[in-house]
Protein backbone atom coordinates (compact mmCIF):
# COMPACT_ATOMS: atom_id res chain seq x y z
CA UNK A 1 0.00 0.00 0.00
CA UNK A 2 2.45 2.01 0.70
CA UNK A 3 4.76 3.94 -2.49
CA UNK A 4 7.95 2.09 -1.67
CA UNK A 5 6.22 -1.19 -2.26
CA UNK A 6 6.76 -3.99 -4.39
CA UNK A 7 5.50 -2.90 -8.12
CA UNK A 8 4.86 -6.06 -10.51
CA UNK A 9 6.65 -5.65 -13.99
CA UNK A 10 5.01 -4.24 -17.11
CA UNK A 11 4.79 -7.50 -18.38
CA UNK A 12 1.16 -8.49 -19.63
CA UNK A 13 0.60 -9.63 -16.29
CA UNK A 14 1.88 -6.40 -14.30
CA UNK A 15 -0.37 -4.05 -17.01
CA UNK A 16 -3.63 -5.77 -16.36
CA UNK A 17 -4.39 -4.20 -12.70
CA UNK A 18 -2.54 -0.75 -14.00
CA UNK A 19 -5.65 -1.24 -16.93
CA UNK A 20 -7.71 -2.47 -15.01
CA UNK A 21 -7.34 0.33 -12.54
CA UNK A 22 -7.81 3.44 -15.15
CA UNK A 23 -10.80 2.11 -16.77
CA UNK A 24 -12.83 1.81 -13.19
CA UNK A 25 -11.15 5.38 -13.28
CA UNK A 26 -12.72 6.09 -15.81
CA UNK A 27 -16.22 4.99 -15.49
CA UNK A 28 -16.58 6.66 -12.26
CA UNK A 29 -14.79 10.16 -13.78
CA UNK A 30 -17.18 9.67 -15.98
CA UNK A 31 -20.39 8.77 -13.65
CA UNK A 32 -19.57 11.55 -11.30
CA UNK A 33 -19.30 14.13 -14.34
CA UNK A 34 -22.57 13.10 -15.19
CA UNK A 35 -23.87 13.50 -11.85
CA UNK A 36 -22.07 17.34 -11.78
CA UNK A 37 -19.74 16.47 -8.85
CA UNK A 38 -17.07 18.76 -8.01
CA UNK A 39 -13.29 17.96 -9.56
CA UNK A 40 -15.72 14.40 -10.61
CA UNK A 41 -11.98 13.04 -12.61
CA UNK A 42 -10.08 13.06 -9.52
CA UNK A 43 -13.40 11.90 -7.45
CA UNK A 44 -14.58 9.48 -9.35
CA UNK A 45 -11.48 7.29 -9.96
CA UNK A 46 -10.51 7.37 -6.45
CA UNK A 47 -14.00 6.30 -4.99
CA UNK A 48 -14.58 3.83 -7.85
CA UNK A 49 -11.14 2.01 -7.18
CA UNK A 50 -11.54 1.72 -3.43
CA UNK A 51 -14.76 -0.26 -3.57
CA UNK A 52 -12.70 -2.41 -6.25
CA UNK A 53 -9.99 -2.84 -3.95
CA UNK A 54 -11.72 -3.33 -1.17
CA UNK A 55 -13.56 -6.29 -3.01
CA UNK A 56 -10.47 -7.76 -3.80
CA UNK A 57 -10.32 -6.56 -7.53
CA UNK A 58 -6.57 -6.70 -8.57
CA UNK A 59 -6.31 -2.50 -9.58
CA UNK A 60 -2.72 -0.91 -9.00
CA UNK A 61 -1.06 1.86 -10.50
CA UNK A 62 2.71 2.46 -10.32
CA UNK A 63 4.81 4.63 -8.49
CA UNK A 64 6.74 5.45 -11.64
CA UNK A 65 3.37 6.44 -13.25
CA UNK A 66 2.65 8.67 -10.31
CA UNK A 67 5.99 10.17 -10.32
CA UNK A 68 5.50 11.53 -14.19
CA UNK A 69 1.88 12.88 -12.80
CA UNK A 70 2.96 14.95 -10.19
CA UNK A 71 6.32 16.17 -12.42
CA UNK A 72 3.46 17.30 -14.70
CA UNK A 73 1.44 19.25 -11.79
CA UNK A 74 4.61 20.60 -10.76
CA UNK A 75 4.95 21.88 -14.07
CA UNK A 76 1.32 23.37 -13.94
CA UNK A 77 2.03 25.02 -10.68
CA UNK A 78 4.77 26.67 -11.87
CA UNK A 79 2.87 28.68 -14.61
CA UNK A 80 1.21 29.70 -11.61
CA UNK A 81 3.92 31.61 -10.17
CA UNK A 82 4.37 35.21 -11.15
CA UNK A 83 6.39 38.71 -10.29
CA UNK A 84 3.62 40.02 -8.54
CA UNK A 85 3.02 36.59 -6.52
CA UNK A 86 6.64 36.69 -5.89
CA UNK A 87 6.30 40.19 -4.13
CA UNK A 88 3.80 39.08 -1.75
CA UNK A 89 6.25 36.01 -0.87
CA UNK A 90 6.73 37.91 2.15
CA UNK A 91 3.80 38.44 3.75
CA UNK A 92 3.62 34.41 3.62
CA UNK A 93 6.74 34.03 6.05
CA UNK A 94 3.70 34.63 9.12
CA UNK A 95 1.41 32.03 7.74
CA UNK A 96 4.36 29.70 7.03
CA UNK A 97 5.56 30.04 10.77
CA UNK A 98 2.33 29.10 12.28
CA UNK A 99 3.20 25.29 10.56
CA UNK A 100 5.78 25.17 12.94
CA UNK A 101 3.12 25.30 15.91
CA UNK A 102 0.65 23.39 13.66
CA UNK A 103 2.30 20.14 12.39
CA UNK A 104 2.93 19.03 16.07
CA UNK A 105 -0.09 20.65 17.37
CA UNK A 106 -2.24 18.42 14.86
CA UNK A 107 -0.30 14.99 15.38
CA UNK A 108 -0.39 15.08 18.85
CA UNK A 109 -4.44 15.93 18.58
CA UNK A 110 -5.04 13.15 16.37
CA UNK A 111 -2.58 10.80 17.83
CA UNK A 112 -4.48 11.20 21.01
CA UNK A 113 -7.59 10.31 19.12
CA UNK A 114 -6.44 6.82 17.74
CA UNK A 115 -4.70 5.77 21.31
CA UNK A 116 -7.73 6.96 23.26
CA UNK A 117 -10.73 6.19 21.00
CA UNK A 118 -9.21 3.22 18.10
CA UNK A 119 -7.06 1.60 20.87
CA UNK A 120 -4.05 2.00 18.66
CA UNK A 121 -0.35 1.43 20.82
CA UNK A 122 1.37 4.89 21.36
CA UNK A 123 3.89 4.21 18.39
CA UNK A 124 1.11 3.58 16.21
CA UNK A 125 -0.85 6.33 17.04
CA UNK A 126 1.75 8.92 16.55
CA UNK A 127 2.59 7.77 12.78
CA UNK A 128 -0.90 7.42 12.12
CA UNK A 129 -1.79 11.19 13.75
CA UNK A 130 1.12 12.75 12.04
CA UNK A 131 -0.12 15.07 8.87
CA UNK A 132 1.31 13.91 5.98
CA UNK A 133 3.86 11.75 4.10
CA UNK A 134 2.05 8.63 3.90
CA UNK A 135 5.58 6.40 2.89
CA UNK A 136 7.78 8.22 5.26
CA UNK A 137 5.45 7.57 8.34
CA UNK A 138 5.13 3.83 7.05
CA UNK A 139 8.98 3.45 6.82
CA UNK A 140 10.04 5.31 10.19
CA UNK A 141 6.82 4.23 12.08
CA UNK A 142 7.47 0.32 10.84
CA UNK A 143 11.21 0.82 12.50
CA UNK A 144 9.94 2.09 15.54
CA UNK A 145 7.96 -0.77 15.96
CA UNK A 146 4.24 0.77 14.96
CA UNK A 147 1.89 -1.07 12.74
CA UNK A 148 2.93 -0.62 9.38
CA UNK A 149 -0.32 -1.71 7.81
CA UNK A 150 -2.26 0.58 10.29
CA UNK A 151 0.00 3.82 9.33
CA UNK A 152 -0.83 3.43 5.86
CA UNK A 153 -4.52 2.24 5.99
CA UNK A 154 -4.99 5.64 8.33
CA UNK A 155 -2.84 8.21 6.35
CA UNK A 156 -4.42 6.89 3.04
CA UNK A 157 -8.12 6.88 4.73
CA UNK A 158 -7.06 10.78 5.68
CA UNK A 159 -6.31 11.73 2.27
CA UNK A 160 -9.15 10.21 0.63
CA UNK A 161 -11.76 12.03 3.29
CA UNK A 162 -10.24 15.39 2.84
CA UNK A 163 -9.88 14.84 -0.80
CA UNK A 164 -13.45 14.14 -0.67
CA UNK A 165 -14.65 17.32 1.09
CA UNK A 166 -12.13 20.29 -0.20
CA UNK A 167 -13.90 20.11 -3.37
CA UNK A 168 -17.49 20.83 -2.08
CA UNK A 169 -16.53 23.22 0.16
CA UNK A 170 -14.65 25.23 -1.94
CA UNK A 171 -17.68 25.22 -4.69
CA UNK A 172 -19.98 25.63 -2.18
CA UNK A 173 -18.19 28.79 -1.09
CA UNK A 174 -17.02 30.16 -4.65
CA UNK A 175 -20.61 28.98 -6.10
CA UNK A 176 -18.94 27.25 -8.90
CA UNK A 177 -17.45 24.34 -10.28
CA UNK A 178 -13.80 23.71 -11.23
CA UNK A 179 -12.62 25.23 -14.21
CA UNK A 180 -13.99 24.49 -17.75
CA UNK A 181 -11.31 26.98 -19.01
CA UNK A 182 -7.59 27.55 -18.74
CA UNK A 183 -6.75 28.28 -14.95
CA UNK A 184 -3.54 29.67 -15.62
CA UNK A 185 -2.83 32.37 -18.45
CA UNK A 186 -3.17 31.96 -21.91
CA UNK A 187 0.62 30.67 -23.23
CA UNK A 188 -1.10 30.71 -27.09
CA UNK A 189 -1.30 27.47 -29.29
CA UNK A 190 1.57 24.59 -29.23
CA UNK A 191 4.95 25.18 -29.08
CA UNK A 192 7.35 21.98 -29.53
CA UNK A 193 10.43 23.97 -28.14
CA UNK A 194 8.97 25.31 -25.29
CA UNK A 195 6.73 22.08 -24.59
CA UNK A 196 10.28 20.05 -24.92
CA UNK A 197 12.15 22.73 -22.42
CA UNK A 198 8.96 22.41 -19.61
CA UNK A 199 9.71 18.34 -20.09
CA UNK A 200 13.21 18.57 -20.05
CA UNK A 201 13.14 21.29 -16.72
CA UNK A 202 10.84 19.40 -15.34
CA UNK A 203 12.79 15.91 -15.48
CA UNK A 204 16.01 17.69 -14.33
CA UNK A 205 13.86 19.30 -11.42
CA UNK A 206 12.74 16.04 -10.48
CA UNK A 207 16.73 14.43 -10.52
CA UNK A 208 18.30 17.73 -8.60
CA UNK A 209 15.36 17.15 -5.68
CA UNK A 210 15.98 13.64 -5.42
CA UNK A 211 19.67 14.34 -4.95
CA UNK A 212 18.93 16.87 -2.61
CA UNK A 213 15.89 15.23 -0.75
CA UNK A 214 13.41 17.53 -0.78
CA UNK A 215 9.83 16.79 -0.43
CA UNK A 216 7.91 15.85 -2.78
CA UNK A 217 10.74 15.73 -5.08
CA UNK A 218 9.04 15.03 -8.43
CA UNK A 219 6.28 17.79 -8.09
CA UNK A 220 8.87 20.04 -6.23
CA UNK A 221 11.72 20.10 -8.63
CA UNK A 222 8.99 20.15 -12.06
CA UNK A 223 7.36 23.61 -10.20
CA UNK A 224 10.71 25.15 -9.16
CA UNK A 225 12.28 24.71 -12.62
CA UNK A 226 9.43 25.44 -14.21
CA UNK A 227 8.84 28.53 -12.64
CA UNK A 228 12.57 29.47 -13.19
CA UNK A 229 11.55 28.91 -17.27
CA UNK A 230 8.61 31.23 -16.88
CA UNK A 231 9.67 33.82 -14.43
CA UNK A 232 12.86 34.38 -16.62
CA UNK A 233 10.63 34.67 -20.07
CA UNK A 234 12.28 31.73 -21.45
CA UNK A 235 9.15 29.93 -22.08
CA UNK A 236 5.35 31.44 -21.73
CA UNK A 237 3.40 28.42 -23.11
CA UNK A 238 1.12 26.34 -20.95
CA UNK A 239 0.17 22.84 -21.40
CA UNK A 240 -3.62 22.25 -22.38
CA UNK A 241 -5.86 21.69 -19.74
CA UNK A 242 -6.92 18.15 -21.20
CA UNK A 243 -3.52 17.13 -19.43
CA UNK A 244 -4.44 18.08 -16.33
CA UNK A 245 -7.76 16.56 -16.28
CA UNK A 246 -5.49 13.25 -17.34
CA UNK A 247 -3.53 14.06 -14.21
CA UNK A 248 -6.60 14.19 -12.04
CA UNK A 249 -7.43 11.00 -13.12
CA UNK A 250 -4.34 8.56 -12.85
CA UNK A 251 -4.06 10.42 -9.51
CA UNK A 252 -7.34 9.77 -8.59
CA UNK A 253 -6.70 5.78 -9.39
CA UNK A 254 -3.56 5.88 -7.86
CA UNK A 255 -5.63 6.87 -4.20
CA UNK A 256 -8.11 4.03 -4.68
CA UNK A 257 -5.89 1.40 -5.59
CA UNK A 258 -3.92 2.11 -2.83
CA UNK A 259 -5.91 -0.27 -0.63
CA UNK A 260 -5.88 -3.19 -2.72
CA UNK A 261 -4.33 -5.31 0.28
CA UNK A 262 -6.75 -3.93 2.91
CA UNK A 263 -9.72 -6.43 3.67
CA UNK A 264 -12.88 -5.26 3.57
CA UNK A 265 -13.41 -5.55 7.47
CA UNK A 266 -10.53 -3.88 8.58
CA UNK A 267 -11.21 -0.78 6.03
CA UNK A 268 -14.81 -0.50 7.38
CA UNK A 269 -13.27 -1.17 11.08
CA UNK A 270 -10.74 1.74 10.87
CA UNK A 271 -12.26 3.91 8.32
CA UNK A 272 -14.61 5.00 11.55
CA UNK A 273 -11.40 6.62 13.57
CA UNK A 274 -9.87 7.89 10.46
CA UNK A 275 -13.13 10.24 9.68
CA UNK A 276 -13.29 10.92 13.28
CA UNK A 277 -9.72 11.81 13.62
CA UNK A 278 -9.72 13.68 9.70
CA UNK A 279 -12.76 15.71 11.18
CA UNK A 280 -10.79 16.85 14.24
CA UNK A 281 -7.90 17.68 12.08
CA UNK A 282 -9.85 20.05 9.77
CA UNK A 283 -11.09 21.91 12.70
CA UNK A 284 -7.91 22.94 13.49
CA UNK A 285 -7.07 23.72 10.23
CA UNK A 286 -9.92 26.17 10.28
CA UNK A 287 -8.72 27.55 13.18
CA UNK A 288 -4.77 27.92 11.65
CA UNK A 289 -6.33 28.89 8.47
CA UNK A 290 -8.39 32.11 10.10
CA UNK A 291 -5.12 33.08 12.05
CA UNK A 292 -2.87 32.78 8.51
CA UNK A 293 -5.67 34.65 6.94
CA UNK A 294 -5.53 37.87 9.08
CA UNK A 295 -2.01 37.48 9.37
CA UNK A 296 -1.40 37.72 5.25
CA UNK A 297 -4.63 39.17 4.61
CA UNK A 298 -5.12 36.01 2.60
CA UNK A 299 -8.69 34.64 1.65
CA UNK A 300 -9.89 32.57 3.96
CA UNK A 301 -10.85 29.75 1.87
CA UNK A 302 -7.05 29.87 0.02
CA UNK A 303 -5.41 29.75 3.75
CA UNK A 304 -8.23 26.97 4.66
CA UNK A 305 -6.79 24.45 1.55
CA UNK A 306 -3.55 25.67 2.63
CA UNK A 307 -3.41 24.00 6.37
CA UNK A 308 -5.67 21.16 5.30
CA UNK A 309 -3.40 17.95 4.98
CA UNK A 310 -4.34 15.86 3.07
CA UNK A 311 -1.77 14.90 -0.05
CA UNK A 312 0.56 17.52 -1.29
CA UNK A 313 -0.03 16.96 -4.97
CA UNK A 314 -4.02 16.40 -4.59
CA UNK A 315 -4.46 19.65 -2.52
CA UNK A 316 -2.63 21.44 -5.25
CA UNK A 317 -4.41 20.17 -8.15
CA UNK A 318 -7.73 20.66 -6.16
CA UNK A 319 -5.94 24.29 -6.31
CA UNK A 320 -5.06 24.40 -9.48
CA UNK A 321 -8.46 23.01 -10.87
CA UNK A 322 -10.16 25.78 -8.75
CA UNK A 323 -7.34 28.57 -9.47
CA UNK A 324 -7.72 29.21 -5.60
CA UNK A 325 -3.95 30.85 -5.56
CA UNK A 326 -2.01 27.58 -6.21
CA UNK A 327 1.17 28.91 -5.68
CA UNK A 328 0.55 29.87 -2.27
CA UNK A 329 -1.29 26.51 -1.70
CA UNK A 330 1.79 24.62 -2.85
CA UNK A 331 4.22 26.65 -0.68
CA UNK A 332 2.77 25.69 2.62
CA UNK A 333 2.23 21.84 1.62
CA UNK A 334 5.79 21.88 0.67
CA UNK A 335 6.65 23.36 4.35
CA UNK A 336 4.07 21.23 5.96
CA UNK A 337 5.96 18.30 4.63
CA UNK A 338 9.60 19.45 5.13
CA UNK A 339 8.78 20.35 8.98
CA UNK A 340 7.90 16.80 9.07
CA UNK A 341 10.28 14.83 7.05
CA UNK A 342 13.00 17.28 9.51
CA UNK A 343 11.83 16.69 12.52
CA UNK A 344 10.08 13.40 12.82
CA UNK A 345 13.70 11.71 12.21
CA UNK A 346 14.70 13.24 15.66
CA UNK A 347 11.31 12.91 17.59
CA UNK A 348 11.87 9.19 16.74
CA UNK A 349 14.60 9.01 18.16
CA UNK A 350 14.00 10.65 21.51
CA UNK A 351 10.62 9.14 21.66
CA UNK A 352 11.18 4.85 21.19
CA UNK A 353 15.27 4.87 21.19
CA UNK A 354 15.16 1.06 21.75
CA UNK A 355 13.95 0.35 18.46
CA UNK A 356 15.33 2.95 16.18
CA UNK A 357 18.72 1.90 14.40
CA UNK A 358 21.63 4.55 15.46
């Protein structure tokens, strides 16, 4: 379940779930566009492949496939970025700092929720509590002697529920659906050159992150040389918004499948806590969200998707799809996840140092 696992080979026998997976993606993009569902191509796949997993239905889709997806929203968020964004960067440093106060503020709510309330044991209940970073809390909470399967079956369950909701509220506030139209600017028809110097930035972005471990590293290394492209005039075109509806939908499969191993008892069992525990950690996003947003003078409902964890790259497209300032959204994922990824190394440590390797 978890990214770092096991992938079959594209043989005809590894490309039959990955198949098998985008076409129940695709029904249920399609039944939920029907039905006039908010963002209904991310929706739709993800719903539709959890009750195939959950049934036992062999669906997967690679990490290597989800890598290239979220190189490609990088890419998108970085046409997002702009001089006059870039002037305002400032004013974000006082929403950004309230992540240091809200990452550990938020796991040690919700990890109190699933030792109290789901019985979980206190390793277990930290990984699962923590916001974010579904493989890294599997990895690190599996050495510490935590419940692997639980960490993942939680974190995933968190995602999916706040993936769920961000979309309604925000049409419900903005009294529209996602974008029909272009939700960046208009970069005028197809240009090979510049199309081939976004894929080629956005591959290189992706190698320099990895080498340098930031988060996220594929969507992360695509925005930041993308926006380097853009910002410096070297390229102005955008890719077509068919590709990110494309994106929306392998993402959205690559969600559901991830609970192809997860019986159907235990998902019903746990998925209980995780929408108790997802609903306490929205409500103090709200809170965190109204402080960052008369901090920055920020709209409420772009500081709100902001502080909401659930996955980096789904709470940016649900951005981008929206064009609720994904820039800004990005930015505090990004520093949502690097607080984490720094710190939970070291909490580890001082918190179970029998089991962690020196």
């Amino acid at each position: 379940m978890s990214e770092s696992s096991a992938q079959p080979p594209l043989t005809r026998t590894g490309i039959k779930p990955i198949a098998l997976s985008l076409v129940i993606g695709a029904i249920g993009g399609g039944v939920l566009a029907i039905l006039h569902i908010p963002l209904a191509w991310m929706l739709g796949p993800m719903i539709f492949n959890i009750a195939a997993s959950v049934r036992g239905v062999p669906v997967l889709i690679p990490h290597s496939v989800r890598v290239a997806v979220l190189c490609v929203i990088g890419v998108f968020l970085g046409g997002s970025f702009s001089p006059e964004l870039l002037l305002r960067a400032r004013d974000w440093v006082f929403s950004l700092s309230l992540m240091v106060v809200f990452v550990p503020l938020i796991t040690f709510v919700a990890s109190e929720y699933f030792r109290r309330a789901a019985g979980f044991d206190r390793a277990t209940s930290i990984f699962s509590g923590a916001p974010g970073t579904l493989t890294a809390m599997v990895i690190i909470g599996g050495e510490s002697g935590a419940d692997e399967r639980m960490i993942a079956l939680t974190q995933g369950l968190r995602v999916v529920f706040v993936v769920i909701l961000m979309p309604m509220v925000v049409t419900a506030v903005l009294a529209t659906a996602a974008h029909e139209g272009s939700v960046l600017p208009d970069g005028g028809p197809f240009n090979w050159g510049e199309a081939a110097w976004l894929c080629g930035a956005a591959l290189c972005g992706y190698v320099v992150a990895r080498v340098f471990k930031l988060p996220a590293a594929a969507m992360t290394g695509a925005m930041v040389a993308s926006t380097a492209l853009y910002l410096s005039g070297t390229v102005n075109y955008r890719p077509p918004d068919a590709l990110l509806w494309l994106a929306l939908w392998i993402l959205g499969s690559a969600i559901g499948s991830r609970f192809s191993t997860v019986t159907a008892e235990t998902f019903f069992r746990v998925s209980k806590h995780a929408v108790a525990a997802t609903t306490i950690i929205i409500c103090v996003s709200a809170l965190f969200a109204f402080l960052a947003s008369w901090l920055t003078n920020t709209p409420y409902l772009t500081a709100l998707l902001s502080f909401t964890p659930g996955g980096v790259a789904e709470m940016c497209l649900i951005a981008i799809a929206f064009d609720v300032d994904p820039a800004f959204v990005a930015v505090h994922h990004l520093v949502r996840i690097a607080i984490l990824i720094t710190a939970v190394p070291f909490a580890t440590r001082l918190l179970f140092p029998k089991t962690t390797t020196p």
